[in-house]
C-alpha atoms as a PDB file:
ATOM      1  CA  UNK A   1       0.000   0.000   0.000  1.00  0.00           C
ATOM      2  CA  UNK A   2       1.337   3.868  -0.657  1.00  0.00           C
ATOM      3  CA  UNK A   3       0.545   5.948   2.369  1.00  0.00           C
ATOM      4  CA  UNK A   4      -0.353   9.253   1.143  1.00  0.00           C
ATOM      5  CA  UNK A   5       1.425  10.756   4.235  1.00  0.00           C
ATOM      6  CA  UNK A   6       5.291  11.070   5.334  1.00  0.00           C
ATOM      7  CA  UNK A   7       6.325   8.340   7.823  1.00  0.00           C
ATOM      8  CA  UNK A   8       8.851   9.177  10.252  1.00  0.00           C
ATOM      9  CA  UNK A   9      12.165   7.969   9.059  1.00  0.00           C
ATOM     10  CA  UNK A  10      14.898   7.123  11.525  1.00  0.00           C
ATOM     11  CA  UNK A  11      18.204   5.587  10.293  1.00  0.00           C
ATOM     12  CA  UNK A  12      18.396   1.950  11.679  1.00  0.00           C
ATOM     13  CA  UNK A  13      15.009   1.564  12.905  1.00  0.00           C
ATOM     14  CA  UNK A  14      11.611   0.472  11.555  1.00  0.00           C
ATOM     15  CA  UNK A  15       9.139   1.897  13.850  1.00  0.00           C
ATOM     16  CA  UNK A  16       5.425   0.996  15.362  1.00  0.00           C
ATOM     17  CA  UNK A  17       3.004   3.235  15.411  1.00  0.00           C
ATOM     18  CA  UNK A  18      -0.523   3.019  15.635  1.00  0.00           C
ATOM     19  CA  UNK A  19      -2.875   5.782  14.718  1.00  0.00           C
ATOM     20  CA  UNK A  20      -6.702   5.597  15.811  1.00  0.00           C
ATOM     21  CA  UNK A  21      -8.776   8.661  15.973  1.00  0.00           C
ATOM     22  CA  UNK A  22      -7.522  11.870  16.431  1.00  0.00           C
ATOM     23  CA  UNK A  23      -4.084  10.025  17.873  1.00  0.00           C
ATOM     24  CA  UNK A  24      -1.151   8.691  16.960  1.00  0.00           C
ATOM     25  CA  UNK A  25       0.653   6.435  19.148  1.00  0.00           C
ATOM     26  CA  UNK A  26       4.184   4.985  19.073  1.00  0.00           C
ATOM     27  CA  UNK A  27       4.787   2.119  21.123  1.00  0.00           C
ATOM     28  CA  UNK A  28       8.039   1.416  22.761  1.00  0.00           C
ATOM     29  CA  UNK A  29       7.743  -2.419  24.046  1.00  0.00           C
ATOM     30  CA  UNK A  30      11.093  -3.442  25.832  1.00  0.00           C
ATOM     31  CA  UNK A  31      12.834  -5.997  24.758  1.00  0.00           C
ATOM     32  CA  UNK A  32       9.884  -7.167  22.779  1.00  0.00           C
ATOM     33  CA  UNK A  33       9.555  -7.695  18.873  1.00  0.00           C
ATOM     34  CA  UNK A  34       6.343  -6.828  17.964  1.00  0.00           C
ATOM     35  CA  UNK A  35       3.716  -6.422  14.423  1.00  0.00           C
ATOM     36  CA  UNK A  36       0.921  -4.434  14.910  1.00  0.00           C
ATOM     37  CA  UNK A  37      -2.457  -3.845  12.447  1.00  0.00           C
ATOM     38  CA  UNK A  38      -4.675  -1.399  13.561  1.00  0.00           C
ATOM     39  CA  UNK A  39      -7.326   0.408  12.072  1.00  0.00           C
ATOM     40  CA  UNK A  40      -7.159   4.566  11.556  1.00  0.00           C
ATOM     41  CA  UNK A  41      -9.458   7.221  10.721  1.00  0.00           C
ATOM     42  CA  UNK A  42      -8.789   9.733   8.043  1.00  0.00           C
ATOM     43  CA  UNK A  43      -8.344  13.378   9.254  1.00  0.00           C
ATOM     44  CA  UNK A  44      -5.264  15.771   9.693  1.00  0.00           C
ATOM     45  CA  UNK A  45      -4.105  16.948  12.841  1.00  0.00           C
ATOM     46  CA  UNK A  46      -2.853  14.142  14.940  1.00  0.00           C
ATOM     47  CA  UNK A  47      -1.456  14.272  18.826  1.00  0.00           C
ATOM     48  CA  UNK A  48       1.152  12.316  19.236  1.00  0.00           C
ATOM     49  CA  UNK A  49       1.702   9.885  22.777  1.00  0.00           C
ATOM     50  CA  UNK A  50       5.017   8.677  23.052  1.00  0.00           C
ATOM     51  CA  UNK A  51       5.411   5.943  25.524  1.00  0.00           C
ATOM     52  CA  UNK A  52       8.988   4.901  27.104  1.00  0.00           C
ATOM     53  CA  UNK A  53      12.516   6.302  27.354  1.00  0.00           C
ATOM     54  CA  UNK A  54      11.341   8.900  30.447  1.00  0.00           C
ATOM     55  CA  UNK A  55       8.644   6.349  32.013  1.00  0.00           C
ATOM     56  CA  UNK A  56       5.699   9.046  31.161  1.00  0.00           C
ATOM     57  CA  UNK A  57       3.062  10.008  28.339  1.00  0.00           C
ATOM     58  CA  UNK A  58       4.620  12.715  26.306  1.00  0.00           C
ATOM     59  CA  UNK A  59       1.440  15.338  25.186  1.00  0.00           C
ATOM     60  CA  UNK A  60       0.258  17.753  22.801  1.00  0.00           C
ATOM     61  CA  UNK A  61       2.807  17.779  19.994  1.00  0.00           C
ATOM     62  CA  UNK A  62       0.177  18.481  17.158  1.00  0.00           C
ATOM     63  CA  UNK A  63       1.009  18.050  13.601  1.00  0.00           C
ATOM     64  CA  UNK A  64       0.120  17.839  10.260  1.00  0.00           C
ATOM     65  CA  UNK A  65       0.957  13.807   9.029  1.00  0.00           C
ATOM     66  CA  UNK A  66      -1.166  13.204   6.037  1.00  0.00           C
ATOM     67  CA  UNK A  67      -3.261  14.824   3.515  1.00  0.00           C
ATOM     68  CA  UNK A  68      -5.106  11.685   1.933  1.00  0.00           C
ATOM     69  CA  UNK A  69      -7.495   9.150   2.845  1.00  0.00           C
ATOM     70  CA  UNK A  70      -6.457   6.042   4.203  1.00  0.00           C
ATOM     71  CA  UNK A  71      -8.330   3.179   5.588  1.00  0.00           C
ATOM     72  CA  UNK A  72      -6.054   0.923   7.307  1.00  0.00           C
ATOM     73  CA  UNK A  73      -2.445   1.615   8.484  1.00  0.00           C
ATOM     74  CA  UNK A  74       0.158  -1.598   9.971  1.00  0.00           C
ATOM     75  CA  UNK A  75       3.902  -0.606  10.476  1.00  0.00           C
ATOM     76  CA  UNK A  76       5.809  -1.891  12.939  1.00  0.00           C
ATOM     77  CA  UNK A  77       9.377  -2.147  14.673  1.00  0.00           C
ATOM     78  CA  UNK A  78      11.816  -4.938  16.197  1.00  0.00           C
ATOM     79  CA  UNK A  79      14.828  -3.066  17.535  1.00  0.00           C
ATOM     80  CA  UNK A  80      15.137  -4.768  21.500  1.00  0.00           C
ATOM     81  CA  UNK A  81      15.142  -2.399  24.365  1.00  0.00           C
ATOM     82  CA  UNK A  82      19.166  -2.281  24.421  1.00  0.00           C
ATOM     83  CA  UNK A  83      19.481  -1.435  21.059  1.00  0.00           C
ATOM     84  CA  UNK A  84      16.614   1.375  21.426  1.00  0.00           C
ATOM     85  CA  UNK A  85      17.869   2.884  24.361  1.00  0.00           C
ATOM     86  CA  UNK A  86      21.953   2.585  23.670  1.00  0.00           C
ATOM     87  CA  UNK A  87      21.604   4.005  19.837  1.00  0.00           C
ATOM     88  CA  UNK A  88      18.963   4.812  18.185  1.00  0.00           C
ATOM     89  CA  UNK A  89      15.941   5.398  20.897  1.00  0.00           C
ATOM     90  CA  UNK A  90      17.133   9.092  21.947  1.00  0.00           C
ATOM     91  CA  UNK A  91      17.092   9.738  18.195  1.00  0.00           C
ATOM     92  CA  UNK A  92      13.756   8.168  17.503  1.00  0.00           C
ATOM     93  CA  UNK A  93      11.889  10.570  20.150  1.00  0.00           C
ATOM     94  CA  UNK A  94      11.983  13.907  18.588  1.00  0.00           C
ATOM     95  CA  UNK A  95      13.923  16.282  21.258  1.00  0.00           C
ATOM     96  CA  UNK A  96      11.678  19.404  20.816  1.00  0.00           C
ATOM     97  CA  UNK A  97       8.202  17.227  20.990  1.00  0.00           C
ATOM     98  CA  UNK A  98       9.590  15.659  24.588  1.00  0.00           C
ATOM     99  CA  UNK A  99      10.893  19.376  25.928  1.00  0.00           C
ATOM    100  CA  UNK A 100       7.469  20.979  24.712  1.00  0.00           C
ATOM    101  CA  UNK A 101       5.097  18.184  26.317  1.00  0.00           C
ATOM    102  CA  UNK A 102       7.237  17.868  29.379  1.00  0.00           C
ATOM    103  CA  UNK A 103       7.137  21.983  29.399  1.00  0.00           C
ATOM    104  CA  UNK A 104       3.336  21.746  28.785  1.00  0.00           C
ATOM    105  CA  UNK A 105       3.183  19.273  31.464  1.00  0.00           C
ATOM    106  CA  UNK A 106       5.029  21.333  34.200  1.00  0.00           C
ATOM    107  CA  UNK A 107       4.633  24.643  33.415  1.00  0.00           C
ATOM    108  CA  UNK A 108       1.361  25.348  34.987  1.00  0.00           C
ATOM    109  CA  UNK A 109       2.343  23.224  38.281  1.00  0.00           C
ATOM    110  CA  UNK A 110       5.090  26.401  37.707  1.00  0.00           C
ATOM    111  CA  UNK A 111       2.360  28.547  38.652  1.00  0.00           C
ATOM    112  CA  UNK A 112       4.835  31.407  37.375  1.00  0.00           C
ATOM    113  CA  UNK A 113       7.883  30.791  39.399  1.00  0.00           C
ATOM    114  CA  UNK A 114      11.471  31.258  38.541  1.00  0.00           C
ATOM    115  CA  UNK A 115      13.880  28.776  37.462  1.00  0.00           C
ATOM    116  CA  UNK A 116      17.384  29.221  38.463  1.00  0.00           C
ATOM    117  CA  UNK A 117      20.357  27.589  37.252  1.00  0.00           C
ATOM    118  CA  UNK A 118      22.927  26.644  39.613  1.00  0.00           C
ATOM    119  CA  UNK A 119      26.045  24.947  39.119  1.00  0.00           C
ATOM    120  CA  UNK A 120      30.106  25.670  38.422  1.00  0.00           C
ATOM    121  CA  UNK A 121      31.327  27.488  35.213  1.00  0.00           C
ATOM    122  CA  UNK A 122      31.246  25.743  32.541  1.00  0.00           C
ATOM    123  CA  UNK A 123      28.641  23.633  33.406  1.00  0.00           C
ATOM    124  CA  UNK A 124      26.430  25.237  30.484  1.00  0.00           C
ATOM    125  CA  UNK A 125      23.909  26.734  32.647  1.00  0.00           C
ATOM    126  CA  UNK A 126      23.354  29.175  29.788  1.00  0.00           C
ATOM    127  CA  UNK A 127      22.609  26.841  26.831  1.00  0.00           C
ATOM    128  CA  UNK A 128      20.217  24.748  29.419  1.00  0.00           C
ATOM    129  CA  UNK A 129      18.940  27.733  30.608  1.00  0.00           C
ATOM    130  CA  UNK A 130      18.085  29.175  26.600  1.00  0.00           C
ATOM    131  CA  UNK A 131      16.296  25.787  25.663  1.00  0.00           C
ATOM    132  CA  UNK A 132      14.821  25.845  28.961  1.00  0.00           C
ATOM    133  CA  UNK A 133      13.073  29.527  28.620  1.00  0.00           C
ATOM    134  CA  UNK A 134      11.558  28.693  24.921  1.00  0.00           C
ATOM    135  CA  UNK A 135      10.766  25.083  26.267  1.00  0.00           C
ATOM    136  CA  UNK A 136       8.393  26.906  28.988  1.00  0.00           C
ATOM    137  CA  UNK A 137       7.935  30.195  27.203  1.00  0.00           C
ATOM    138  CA  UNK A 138       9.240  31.698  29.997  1.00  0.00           C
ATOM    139  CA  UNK A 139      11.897  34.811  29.759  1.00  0.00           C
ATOM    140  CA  UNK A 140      15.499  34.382  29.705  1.00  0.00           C
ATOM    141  CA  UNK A 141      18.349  36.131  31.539  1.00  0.00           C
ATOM    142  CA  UNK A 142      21.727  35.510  32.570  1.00  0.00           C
ATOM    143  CA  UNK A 143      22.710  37.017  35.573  1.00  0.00           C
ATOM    144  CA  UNK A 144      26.584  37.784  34.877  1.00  0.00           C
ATOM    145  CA  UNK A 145      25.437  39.566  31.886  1.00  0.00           C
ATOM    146  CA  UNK A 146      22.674  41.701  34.008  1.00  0.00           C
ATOM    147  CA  UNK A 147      25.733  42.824  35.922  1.00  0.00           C
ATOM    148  CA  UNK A 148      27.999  43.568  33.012  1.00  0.00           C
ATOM    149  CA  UNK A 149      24.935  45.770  31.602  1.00  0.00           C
ATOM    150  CA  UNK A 150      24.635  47.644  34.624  1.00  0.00           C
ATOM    151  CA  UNK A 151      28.248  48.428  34.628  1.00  0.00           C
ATOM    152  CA  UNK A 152      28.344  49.680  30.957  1.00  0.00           C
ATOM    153  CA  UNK A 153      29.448  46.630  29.420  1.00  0.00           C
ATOM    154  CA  UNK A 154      32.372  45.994  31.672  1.00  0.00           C
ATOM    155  CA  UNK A 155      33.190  41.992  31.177  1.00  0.00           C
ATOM    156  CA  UNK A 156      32.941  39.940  34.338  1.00  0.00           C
ATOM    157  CA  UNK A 157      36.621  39.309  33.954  1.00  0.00           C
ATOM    158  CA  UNK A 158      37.353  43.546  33.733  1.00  0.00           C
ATOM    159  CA  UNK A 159      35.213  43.711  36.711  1.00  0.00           C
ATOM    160  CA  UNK A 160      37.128  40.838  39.081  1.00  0.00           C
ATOM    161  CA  UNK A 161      40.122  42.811  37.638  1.00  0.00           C
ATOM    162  CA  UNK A 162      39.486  46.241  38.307  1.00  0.00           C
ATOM    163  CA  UNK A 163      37.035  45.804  41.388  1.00  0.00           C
ATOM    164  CA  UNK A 164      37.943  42.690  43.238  1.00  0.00           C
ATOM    165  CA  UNK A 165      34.997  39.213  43.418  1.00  0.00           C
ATOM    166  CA  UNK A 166      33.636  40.991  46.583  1.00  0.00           C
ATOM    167  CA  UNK A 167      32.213  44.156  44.395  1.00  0.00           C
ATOM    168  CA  UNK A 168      30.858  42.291  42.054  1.00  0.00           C
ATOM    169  CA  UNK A 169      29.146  39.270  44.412  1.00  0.00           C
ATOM    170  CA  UNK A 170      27.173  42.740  45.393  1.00  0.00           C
ATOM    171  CA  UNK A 171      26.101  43.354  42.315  1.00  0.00           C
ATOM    172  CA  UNK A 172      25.028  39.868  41.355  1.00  0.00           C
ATOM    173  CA  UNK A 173      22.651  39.816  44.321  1.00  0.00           C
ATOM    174  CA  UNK A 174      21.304  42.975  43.067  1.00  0.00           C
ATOM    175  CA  UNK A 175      20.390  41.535  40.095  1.00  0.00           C
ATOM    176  CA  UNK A 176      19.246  38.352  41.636  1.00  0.00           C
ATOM    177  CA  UNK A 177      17.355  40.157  44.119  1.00  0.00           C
ATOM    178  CA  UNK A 178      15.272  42.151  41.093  1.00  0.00           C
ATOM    179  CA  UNK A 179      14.415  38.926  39.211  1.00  0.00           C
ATOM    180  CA  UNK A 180      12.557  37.623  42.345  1.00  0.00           C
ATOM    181  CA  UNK A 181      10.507  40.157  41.862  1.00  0.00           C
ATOM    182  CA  UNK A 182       9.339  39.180  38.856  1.00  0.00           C
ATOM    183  CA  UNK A 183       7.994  35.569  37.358  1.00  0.00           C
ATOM    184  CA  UNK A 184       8.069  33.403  34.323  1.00  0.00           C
ATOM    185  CA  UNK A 185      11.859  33.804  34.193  1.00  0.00           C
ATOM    186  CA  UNK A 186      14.805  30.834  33.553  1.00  0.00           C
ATOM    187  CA  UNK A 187      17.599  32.477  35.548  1.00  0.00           C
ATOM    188  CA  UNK A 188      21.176  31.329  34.727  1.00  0.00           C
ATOM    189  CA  UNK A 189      23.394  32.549  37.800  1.00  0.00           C
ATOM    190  CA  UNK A 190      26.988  32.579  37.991  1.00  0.00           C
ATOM    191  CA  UNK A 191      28.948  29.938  39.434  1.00  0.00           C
ATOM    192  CA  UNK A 192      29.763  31.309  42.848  1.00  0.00           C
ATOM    193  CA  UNK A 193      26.059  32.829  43.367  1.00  0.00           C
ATOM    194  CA  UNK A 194      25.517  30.314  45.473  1.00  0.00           C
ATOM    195  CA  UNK A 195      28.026  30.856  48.286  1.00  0.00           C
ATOM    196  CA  UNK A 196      25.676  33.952  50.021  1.00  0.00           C
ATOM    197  CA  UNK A 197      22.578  33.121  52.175  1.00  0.00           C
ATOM    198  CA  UNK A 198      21.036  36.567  50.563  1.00  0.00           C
ATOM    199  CA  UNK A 199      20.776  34.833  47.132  1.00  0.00           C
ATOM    200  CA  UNK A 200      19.320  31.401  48.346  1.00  0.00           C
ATOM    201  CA  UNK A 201      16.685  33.925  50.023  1.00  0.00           C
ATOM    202  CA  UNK A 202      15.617  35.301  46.427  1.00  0.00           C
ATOM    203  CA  UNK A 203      16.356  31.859  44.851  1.00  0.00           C
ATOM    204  CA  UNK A 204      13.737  29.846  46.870  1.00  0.00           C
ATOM    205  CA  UNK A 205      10.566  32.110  45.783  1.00  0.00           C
ATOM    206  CA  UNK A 206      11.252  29.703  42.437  1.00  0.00           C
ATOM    207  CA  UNK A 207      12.678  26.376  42.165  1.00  0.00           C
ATOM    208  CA  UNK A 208      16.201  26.270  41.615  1.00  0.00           C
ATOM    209  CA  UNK A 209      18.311  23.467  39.541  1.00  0.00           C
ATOM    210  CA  UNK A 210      21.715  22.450  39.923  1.00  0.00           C
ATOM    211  CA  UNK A 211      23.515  21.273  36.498  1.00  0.00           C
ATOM    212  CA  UNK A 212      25.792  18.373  37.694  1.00  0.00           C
ATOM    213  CA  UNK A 213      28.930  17.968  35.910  1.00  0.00           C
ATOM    214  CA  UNK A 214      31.745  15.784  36.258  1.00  0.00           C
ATOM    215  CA  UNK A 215      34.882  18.074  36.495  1.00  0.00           C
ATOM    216  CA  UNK A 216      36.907  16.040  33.755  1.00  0.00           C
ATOM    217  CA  UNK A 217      34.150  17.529  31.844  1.00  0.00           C
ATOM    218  CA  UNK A 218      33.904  20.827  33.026  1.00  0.00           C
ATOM    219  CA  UNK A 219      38.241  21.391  32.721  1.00  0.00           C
ATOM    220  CA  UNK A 220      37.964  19.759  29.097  1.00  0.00           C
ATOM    221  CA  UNK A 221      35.129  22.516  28.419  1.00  0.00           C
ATOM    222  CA  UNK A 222      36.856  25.210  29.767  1.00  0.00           C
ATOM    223  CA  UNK A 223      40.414  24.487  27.953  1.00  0.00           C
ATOM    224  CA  UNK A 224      39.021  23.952  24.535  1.00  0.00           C
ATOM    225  CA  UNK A 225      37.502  27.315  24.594  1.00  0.00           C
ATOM    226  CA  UNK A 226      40.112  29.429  26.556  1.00  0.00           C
ATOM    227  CA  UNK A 227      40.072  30.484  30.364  1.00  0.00           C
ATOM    228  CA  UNK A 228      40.603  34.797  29.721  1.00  0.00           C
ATOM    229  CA  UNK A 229      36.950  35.097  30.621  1.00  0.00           C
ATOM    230  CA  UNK A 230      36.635  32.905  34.107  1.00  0.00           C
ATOM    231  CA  UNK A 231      38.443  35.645  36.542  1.00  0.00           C
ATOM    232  CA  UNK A 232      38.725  32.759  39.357  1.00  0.00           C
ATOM    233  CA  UNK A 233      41.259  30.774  36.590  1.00  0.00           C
ATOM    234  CA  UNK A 234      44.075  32.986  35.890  1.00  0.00           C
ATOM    235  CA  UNK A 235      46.094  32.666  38.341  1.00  0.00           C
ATOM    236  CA  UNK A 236      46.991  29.112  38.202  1.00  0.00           C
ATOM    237  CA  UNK A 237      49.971  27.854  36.364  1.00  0.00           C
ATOM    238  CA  UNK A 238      50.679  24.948  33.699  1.00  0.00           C
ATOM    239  CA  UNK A 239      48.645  23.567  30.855  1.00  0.00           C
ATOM    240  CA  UNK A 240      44.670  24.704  30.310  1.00  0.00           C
ATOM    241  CA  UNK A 241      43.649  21.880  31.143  1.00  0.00           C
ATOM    242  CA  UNK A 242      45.618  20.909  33.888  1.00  0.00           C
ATOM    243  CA  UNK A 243      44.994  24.741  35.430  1.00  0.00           C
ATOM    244  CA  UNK A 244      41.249  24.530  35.128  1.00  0.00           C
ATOM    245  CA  UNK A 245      41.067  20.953  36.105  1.00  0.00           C
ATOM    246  CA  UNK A 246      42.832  22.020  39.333  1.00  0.00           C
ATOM    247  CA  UNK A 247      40.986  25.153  40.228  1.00  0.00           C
ATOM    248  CA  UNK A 248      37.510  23.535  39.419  1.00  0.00           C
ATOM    249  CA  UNK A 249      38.602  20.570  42.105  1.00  0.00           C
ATOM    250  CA  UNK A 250      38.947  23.137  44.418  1.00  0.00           C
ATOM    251  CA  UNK A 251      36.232  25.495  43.822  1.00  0.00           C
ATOM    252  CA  UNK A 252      34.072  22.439  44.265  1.00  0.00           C
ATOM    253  CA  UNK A 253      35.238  21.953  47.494  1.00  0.00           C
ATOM    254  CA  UNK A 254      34.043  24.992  48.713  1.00  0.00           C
ATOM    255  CA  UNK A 255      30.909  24.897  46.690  1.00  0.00           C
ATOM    256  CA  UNK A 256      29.518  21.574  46.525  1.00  0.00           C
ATOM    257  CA  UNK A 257      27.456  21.696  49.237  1.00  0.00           C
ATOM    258  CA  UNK A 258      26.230  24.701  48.937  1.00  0.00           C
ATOM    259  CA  UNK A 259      25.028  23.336  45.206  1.00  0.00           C
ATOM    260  CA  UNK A 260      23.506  20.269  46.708  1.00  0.00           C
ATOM    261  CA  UNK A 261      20.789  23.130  48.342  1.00  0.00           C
ATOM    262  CA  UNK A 262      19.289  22.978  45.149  1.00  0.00           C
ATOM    263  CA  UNK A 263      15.532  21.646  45.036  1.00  0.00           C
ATOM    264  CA  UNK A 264      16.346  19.683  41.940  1.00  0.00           C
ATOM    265  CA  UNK A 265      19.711  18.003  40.532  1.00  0.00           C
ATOM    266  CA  UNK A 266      20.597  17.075  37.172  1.00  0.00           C
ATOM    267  CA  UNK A 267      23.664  14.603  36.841  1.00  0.00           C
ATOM    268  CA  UNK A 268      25.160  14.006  33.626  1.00  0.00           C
ATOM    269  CA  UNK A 269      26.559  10.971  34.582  1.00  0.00           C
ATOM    270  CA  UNK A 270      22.912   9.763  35.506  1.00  0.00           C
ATOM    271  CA  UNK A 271      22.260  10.946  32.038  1.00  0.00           C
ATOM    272  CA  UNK A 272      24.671   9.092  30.408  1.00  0.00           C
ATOM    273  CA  UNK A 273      24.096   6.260  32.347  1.00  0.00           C
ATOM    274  CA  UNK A 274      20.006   5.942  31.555  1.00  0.00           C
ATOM    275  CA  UNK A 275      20.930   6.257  27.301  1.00  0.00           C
ATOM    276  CA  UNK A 276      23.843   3.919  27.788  1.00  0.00           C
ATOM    277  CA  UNK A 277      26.842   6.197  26.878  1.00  0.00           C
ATOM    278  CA  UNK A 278      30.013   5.467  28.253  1.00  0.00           C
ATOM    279  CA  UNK A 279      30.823   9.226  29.245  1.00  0.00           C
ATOM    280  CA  UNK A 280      29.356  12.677  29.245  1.00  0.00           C
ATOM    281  CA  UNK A 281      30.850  13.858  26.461  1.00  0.00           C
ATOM    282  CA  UNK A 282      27.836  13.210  23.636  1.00  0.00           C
ATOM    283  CA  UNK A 283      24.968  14.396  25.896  1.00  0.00           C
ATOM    284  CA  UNK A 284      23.103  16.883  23.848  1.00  0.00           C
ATOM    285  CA  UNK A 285      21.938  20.157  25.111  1.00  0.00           C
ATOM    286  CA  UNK A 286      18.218  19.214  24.368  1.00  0.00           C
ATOM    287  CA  UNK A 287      19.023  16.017  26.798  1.00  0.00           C
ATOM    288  CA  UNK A 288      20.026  17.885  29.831  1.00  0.00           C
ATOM    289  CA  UNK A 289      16.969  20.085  30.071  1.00  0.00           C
ATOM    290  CA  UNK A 290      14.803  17.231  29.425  1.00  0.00           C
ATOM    291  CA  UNK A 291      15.509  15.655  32.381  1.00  0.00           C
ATOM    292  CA  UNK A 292      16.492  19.467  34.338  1.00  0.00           C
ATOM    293  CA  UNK A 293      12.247  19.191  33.296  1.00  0.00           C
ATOM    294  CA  UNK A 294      12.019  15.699  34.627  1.00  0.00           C
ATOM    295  CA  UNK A 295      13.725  16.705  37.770  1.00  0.00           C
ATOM    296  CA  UNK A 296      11.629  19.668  38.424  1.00  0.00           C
ATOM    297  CA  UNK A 297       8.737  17.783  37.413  1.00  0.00           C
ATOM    298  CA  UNK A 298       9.892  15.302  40.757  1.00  0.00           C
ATOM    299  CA  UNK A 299      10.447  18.143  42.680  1.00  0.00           C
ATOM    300  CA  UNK A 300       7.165  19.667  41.930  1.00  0.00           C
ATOM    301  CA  UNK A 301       5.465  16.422  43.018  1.00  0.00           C
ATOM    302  CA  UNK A 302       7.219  15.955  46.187  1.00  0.00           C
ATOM    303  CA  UNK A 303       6.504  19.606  46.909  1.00  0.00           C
ATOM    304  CA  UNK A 304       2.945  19.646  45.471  1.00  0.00           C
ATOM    305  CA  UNK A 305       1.681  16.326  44.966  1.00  0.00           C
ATOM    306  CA  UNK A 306       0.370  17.563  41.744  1.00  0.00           C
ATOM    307  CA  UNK A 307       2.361  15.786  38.748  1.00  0.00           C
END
């Protein structure tokens, strides 16, 4: 039969899906090999259910899949559960339909609070914090840059340099202290925010998330794109990597509890561990805030009993 519609196409795998209704469903069955015929009903707009890979019903992802008639539809996939999960699987489920029905899923148990974004340099609370904001159609800002604007475009580092950390941990709890006011926001703060009571005060009116990331990972980062801008790195001597691996080590000393204070942790390495990669290394961006939703999502139920 020729489907007069596209079906999804994803290298190495020959997928099930079942459409009845108004819905399309794709079936994840671990480690089973299954054929399924079903019956569908013509019309257009289809909402798509994922089931698997995060344990929950994904939602409201509607899209256009076919503009002819047809009567019966059978298609059908055999990869086992390893193979889905350690290769292909992540591919299969469409990163922006899992953010926005996670989002969609979260965002009103939100009810308008702030995310922040804890967690060391480097850590990529920024990029999270981006996908994060359009994920929940919430506003964006990063809070080292709120304090370079308000000091006419002085860099962080020109600021450490010409002012000393003290003068500008000030000024970051300014800013911090003005987002509270206001809601709807994904807050990326800088990686020592953390060490003053004042800011946990304005952090807890939202919920606050603390990026996870091994420090092999973060020194790697950190050399590959060159240590002028982090202030706290410059004074260390030898090789980039070698320097920041050092000064992150110790920096997390000091820090890591105060990190742990978050109401929701995401771990790379738990990441890595739940798609079966051997290291952090090839965890997309899109990955981490789907489960920095996930995590908030348990937080929010724990908190609220609502999710």
């Amino acid at each position: 039969m020729k489907w007069g519609f596209p079906v999804i196409e994803v290298s190495l795998l020959r997928c099930g899906v079942v459409i009845s209704g108004t819905h399309l469903l794709v079936l994840y069955l671990p480690s089973l090999c299954v054929r399924t015929d079903v019956q569908i009903v013509s019309h257009h707009s289809i909402r798509i259910f994922l089931i698997g890979y995060y344990n929950t019903i994904l939602l409201s992802y509607v899209k256009e899949i076919y503009e002819t008639n047809v009567s019966f539809l059978f298609l059908y996939f055999f990869y086992a559960a390893s193979t889905l999960e350690s290769k292909s699987f992540s591919g299969f489920l469409n990163e922006d339909l899992i953010l926005k029905s996670k989002s969609q899923d979260i965002g009103p148990c939100l009810n308008g609070r702030c995310v922040y974004l804890v967690g060391m340099m480097g850590s990529g609370k920024t990029t999270i914090g981006k996908i994060l904001s359009q994920a929940l159609d919430h506003s964006f800002f990063d809070s080292d840059t709120l304090v370079e604007k308000a000091l006419n475009g002085t860099s962080v580092a020109e600021i450490f340099k010409l002012y000393g950390e003290g003068f500008f941990r000030e000024k970051e709890t300014d800013v911090l202290r003005k987002l509270s006011l206001m809601h709807q926001l994904v807050v990326s703060t800088g990686g020592g925010a953390v060490m003053r009571p004042i800011n946990w005060k304005y952090m807890q009116k939202g919920v606050s998330v603390w990026l996870d990331v091994p420090l092999e990972a973060l020194a790697q980062r950190i050399a590959a794109v060159g240590i002028d801008s982090r202030p706290l790195l410059h004074h260390d001597a030898g090789d980039a990597y070698m320097k920041a691996f050092k000064r992150l080590s110790t920096l997390f000393e000091e820090r890591g509890e105060a990190y742990a204070q978050a109401n929701a942790r995401v771990s790379l390495e738990n990441i890595a561990a739940k798609i079966g990669h051997s290291d952090v290394f090839s965890i997309t961006p899109a990955q981490i805030a789907i489960e920095a939703l996930e995590q908030i999502g348990n937080f929010l139920n724990e908190e609220q009993g609502v999710l």
